[in-house]
Protein backbone atom coordinates (compact mmCIF):
# COMPACT_ATOMS: atom_id res chain seq x y z
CA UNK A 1 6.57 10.57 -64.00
CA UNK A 2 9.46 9.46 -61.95
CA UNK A 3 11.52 6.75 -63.85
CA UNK A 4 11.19 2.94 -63.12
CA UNK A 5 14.76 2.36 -61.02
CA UNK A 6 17.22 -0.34 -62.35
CA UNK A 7 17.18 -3.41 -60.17
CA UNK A 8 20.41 -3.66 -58.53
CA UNK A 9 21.75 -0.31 -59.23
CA UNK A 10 19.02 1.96 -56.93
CA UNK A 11 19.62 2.37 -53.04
CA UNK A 12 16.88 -0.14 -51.31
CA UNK A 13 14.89 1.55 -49.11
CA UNK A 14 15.13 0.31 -45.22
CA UNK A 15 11.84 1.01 -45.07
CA UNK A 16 10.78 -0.75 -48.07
CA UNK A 17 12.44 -3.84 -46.76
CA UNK A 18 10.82 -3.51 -42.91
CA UNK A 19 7.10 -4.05 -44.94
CA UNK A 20 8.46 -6.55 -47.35
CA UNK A 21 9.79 -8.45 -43.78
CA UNK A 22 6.52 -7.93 -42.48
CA UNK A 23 4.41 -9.15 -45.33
CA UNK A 24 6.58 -12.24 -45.70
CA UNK A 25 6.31 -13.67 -42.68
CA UNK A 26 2.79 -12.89 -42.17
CA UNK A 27 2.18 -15.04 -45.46
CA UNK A 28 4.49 -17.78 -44.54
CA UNK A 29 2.54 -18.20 -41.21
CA UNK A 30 -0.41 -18.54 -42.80
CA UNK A 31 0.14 -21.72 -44.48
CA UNK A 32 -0.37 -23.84 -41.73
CA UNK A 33 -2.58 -22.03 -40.18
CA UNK A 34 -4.76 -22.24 -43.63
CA UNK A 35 -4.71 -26.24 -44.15
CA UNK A 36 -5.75 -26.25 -40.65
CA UNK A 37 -8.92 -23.96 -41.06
CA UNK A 38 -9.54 -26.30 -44.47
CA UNK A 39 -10.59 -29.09 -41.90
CA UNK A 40 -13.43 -26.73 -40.77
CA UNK A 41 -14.62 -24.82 -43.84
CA UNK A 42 -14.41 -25.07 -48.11
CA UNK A 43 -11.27 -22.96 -49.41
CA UNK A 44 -12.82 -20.67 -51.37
CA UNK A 45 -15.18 -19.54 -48.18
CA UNK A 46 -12.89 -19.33 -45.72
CA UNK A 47 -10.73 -17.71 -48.10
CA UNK A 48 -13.22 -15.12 -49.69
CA UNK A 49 -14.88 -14.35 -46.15
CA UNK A 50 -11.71 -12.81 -45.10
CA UNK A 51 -11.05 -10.89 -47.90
CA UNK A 52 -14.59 -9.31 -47.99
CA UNK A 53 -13.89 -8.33 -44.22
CA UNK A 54 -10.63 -7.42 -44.53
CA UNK A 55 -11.52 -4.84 -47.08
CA UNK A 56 -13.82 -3.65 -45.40
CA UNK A 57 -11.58 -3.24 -42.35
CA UNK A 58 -8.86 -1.65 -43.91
CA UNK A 59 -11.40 0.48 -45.58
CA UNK A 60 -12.21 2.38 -42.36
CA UNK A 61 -8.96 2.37 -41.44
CA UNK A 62 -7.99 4.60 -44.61
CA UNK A 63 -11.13 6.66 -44.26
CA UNK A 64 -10.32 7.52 -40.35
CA UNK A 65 -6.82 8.84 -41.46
CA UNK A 66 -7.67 10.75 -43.86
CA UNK A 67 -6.85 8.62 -47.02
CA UNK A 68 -9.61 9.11 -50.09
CA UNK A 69 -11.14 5.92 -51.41
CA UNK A 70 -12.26 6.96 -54.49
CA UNK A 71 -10.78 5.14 -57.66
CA UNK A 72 -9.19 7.70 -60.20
CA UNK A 73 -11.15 7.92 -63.23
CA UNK A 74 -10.13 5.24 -65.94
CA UNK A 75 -8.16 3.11 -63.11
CA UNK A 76 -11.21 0.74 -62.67
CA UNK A 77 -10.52 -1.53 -65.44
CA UNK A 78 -6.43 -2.14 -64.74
CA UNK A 79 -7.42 -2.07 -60.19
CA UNK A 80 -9.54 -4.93 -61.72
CA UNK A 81 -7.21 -6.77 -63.57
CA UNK A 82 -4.54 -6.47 -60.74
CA UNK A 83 -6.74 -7.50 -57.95
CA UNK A 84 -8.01 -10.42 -59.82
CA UNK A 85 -4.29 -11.82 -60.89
CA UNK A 86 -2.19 -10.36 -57.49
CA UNK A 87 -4.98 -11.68 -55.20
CA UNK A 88 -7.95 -13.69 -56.45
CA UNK A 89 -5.52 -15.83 -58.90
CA UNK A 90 -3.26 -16.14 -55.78
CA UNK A 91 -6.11 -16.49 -53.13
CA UNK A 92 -8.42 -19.45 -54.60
CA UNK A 93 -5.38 -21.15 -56.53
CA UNK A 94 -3.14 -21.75 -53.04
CA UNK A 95 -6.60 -22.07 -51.49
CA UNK A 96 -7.45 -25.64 -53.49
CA UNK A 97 -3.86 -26.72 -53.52
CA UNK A 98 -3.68 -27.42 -50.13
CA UNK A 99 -6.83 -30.03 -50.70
CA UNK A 100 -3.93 -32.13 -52.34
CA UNK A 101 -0.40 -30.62 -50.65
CA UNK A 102 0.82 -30.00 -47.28
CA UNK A 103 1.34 -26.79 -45.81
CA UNK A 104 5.41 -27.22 -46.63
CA UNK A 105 4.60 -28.00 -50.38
CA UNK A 106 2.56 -25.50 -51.04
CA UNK A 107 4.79 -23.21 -49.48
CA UNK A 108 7.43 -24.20 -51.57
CA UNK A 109 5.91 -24.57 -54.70
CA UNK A 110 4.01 -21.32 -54.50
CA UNK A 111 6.73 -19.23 -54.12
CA UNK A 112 8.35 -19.14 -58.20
CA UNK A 113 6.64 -16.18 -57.78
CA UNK A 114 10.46 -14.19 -58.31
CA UNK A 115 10.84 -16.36 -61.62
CA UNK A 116 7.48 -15.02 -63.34
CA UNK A 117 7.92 -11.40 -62.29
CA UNK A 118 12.09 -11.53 -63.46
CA UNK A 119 10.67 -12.56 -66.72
CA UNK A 120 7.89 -9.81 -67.48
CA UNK A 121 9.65 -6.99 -65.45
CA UNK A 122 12.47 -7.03 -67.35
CA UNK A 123 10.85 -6.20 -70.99
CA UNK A 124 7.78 -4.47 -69.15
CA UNK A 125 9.58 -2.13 -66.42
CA UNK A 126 13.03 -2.27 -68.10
CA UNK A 127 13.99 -3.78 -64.27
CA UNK A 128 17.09 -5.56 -65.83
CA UNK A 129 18.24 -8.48 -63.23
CA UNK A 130 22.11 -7.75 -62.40
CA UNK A 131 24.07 -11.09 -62.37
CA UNK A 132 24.66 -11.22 -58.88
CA UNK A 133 21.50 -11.01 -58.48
CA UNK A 134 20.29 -13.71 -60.68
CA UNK A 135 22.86 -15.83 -59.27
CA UNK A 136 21.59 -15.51 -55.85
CA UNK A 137 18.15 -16.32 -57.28
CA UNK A 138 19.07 -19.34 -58.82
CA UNK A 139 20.81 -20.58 -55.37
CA UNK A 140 17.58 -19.08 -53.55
CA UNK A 141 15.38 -21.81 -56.17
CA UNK A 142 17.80 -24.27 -56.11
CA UNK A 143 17.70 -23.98 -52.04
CA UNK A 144 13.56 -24.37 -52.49
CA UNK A 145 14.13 -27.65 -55.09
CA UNK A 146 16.16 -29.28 -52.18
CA UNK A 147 13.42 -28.35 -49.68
CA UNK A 148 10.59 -29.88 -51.73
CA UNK A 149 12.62 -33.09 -52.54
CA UNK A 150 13.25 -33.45 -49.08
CA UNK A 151 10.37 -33.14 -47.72
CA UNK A 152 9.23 -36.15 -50.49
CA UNK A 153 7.05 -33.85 -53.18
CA UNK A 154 6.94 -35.90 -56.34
CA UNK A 155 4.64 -35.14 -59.48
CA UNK A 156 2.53 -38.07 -58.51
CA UNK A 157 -1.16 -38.64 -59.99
CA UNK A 158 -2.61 -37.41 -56.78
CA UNK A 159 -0.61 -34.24 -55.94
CA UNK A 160 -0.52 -33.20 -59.58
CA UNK A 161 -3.89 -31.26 -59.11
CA UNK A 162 -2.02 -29.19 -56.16
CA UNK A 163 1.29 -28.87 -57.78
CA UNK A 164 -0.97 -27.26 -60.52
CA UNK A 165 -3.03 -24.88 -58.57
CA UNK A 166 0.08 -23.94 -56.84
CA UNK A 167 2.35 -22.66 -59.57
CA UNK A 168 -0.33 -20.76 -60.91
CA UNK A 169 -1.19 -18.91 -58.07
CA UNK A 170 2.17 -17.97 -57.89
CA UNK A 171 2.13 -16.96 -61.87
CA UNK A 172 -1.05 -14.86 -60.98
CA UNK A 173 1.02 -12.94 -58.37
CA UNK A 174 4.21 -12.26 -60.50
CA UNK A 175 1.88 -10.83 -63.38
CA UNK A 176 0.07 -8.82 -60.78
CA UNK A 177 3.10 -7.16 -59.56
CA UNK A 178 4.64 -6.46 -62.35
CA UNK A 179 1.46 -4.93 -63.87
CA UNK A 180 0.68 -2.80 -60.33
CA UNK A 181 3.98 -1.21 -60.99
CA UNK A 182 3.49 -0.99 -64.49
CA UNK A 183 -0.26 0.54 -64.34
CA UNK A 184 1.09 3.02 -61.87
CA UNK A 185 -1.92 2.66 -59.12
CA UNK A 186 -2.01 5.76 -57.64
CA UNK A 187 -3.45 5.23 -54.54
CA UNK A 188 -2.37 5.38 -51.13
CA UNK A 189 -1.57 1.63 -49.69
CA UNK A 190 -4.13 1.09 -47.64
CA UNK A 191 -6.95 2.15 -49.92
CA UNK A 192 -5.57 0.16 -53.05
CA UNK A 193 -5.42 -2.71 -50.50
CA UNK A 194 -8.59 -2.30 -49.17
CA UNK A 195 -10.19 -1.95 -53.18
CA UNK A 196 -7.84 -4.62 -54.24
CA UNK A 197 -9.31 -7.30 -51.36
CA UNK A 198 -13.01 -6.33 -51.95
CA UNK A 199 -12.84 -6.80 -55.65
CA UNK A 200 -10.45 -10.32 -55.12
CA UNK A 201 -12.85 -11.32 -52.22
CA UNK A 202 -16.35 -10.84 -53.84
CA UNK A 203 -14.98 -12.89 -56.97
CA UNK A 204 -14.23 -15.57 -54.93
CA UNK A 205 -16.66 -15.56 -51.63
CA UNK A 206 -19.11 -18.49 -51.47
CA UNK A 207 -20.48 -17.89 -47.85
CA UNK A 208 -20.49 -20.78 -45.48
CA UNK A 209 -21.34 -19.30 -41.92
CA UNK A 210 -21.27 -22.98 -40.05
CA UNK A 211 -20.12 -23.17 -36.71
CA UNK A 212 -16.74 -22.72 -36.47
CA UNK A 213 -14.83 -24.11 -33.54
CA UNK A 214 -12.11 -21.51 -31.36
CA UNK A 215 -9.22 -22.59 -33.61
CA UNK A 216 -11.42 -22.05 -36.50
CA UNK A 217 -12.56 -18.59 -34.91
CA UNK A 218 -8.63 -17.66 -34.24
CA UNK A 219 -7.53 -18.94 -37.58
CA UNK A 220 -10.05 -17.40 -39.65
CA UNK A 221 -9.20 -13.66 -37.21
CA UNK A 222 -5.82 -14.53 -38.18
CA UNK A 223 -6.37 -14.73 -42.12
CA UNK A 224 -8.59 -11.55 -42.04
CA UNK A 225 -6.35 -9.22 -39.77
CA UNK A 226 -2.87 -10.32 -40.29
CA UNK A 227 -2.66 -11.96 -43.76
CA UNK A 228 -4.91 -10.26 -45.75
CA UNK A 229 -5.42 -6.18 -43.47
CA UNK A 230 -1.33 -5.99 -42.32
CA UNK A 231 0.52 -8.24 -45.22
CA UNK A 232 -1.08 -6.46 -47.89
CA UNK A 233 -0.82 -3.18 -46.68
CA UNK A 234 2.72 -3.92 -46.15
CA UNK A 235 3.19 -5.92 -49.34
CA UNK A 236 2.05 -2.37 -51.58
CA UNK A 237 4.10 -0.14 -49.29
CA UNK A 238 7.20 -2.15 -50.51
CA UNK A 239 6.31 -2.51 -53.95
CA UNK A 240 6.15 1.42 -54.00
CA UNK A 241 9.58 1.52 -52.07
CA UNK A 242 11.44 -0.89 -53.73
CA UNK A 243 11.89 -2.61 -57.55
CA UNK A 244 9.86 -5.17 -58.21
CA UNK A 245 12.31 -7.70 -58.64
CA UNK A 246 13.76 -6.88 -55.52
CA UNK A 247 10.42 -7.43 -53.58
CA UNK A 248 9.61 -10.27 -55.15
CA UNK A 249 12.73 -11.71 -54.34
CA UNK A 250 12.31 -10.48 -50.86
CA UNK A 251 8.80 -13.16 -50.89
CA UNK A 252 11.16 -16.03 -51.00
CA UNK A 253 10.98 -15.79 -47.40
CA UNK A 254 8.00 -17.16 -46.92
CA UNK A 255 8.71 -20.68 -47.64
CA UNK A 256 11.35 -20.44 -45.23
CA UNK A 257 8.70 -19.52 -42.36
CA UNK A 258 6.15 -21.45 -44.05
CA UNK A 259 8.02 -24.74 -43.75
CA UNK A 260 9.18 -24.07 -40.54
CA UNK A 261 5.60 -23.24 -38.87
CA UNK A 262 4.06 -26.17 -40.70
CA UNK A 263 6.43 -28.43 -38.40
CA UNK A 264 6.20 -26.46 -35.72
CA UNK A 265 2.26 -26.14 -35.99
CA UNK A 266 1.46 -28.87 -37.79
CA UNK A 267 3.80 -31.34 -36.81
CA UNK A 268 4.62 -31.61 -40.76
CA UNK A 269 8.55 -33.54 -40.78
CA UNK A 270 11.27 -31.37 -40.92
CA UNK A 271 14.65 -33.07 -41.96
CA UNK A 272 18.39 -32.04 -41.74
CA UNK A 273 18.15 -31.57 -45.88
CA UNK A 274 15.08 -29.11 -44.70
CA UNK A 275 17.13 -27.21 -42.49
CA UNK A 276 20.24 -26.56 -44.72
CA UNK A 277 17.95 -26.15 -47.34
CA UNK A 278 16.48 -23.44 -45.35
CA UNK A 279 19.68 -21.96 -44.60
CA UNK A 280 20.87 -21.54 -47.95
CA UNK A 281 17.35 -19.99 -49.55
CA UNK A 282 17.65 -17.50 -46.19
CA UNK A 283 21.52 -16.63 -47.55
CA UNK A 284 20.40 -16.13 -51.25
CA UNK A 285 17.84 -13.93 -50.07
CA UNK A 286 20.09 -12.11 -48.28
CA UNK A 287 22.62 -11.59 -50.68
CA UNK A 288 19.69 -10.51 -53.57
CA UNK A 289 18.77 -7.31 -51.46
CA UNK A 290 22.36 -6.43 -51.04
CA UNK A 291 23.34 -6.12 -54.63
């Protein structure tokens, strides 16, 4: 077995960081688009639906190039484990927080995800977190506090529910990474994505087939085809590529284009506290993949 590298001592992969790109802004667009959709159908439905399909597409995507599906023998129990914490814990939980949040919040708040996975890939990979690197990840967080006090978050009665859901969605992911790297899934990305989203989506799927109208129909293509077929695809071809912290660093991205397509989109407010807010998360991301 190849080695688990040191965070901030192996060469990033270019590569690596063109799917981690990718898989970040696919998520952070889908923010808005999901609190839209949740005006038209129940989280967990919308949310499960496209999973189930989504597996299924990437499925015979794998099988027309070649890639086996089969699940190595004694791999059944830890491709369960991951798929329920990296994307059923992440899937439902950010699903029902937006009931309570807006797109921004949730955004924000679900993206600690590079705190959890700092803390368990260090004593479970040996991925020790340089201190340039853990500065820039504190200015990164500290960037993401100013966003959500300036877009007005508080830990009121009736966002506490959200707040909730959201941070531990984002705890479900960071275990789920660290553990994929950990459990050494040897698969080939598409197939572990494609297992990964059928097990996640039939855990979660409470079908709902009412009429949906053509935003509904584009949202819901969206969610199937982009966030859950291309972003996870590209989200396990990084994870092989690079260290985990480094990807998950990488993620803080996606408030960054979540906040901004929720105003865009959504016509959530976007301040001038927002915008340097954005600016210095987008630096401290930056500077995290360089050292």
């Amino acid at each position: 077995m190849t080695p688990v590298p040191v965070a901030g001592r192996a060469p990033l992969s270019p590569l690596g960081l063109g799917f981690l790109v990718v898989a970040s802004t696919g998520w952070g667009l889908n923010f808005p688009i999901m609190k839209f959709l949740l005006t038209e159908w129940p989280p967990l439905s919308s949310r499960g639906l496209c999973g189930v399909v989504g597996a299924i597409a990437l499925g015979l995507v794998a099988v027309a190039r070649g890639q086996p599906l089969r699940v190595p023998d004694g791999m059944w129990t830890r491709l369960a484990l991951v798929s329920t914490l990296s994307i059923g814990g992440w899937v439902a939980s950010m699903g029902l927080a937006l009931i309570w949040l807006r797109a921004s919040e949730a955004a924000v708040l679900g993206i600690s995800i590079p705190v959890w996975v700092a803390l368990v890939a260090w004593p479970v990979l040996g991925e020790r977190v340089s201190l340039p690197r853990a500065l820039a990840l504190g200015v990164a967080l500290a960037g993401i506090a100013a966003l959500i006090g300036g877009g007005g978050l508080d830990a009121s009665l009736g966002k506490l529910p959200g707040i909730l859901f959201a941070l531990a969605g984002a705890l479900c992911v960071g275990l789920g990474t660290v553990l994929t790297k950990f459990f050494k899934l040897a698969m080939p990305p598409l197939s572990l994505a494609a297992w990964q989203l059928a097990i996640a989506g039939v855990l979660i799927e409470q079908p709902q087939l009412a009429a949906l109208s053509q935003f509904g129909w584009a949202s819901m293509i969206y969610m199937t085809l982009i966030q859950f077929c291309l972003c996870y695809v590209c989200w396990f071809a990084a994870l092989e590529r690079l260290p985990a912290a480094t990807a998950s660093i990488g993620t803080l991205l996606v408030p960054v284009v979540g906040v901004l397509a929720a105003a865009a989109m959504l016509r959530e407010p976007l301040s001038t506290s927002d915008i340097a807010a954005l600016v210095v998360t987008f630096a401290a991301v930056a500077v995290a993949l360089r050292t």
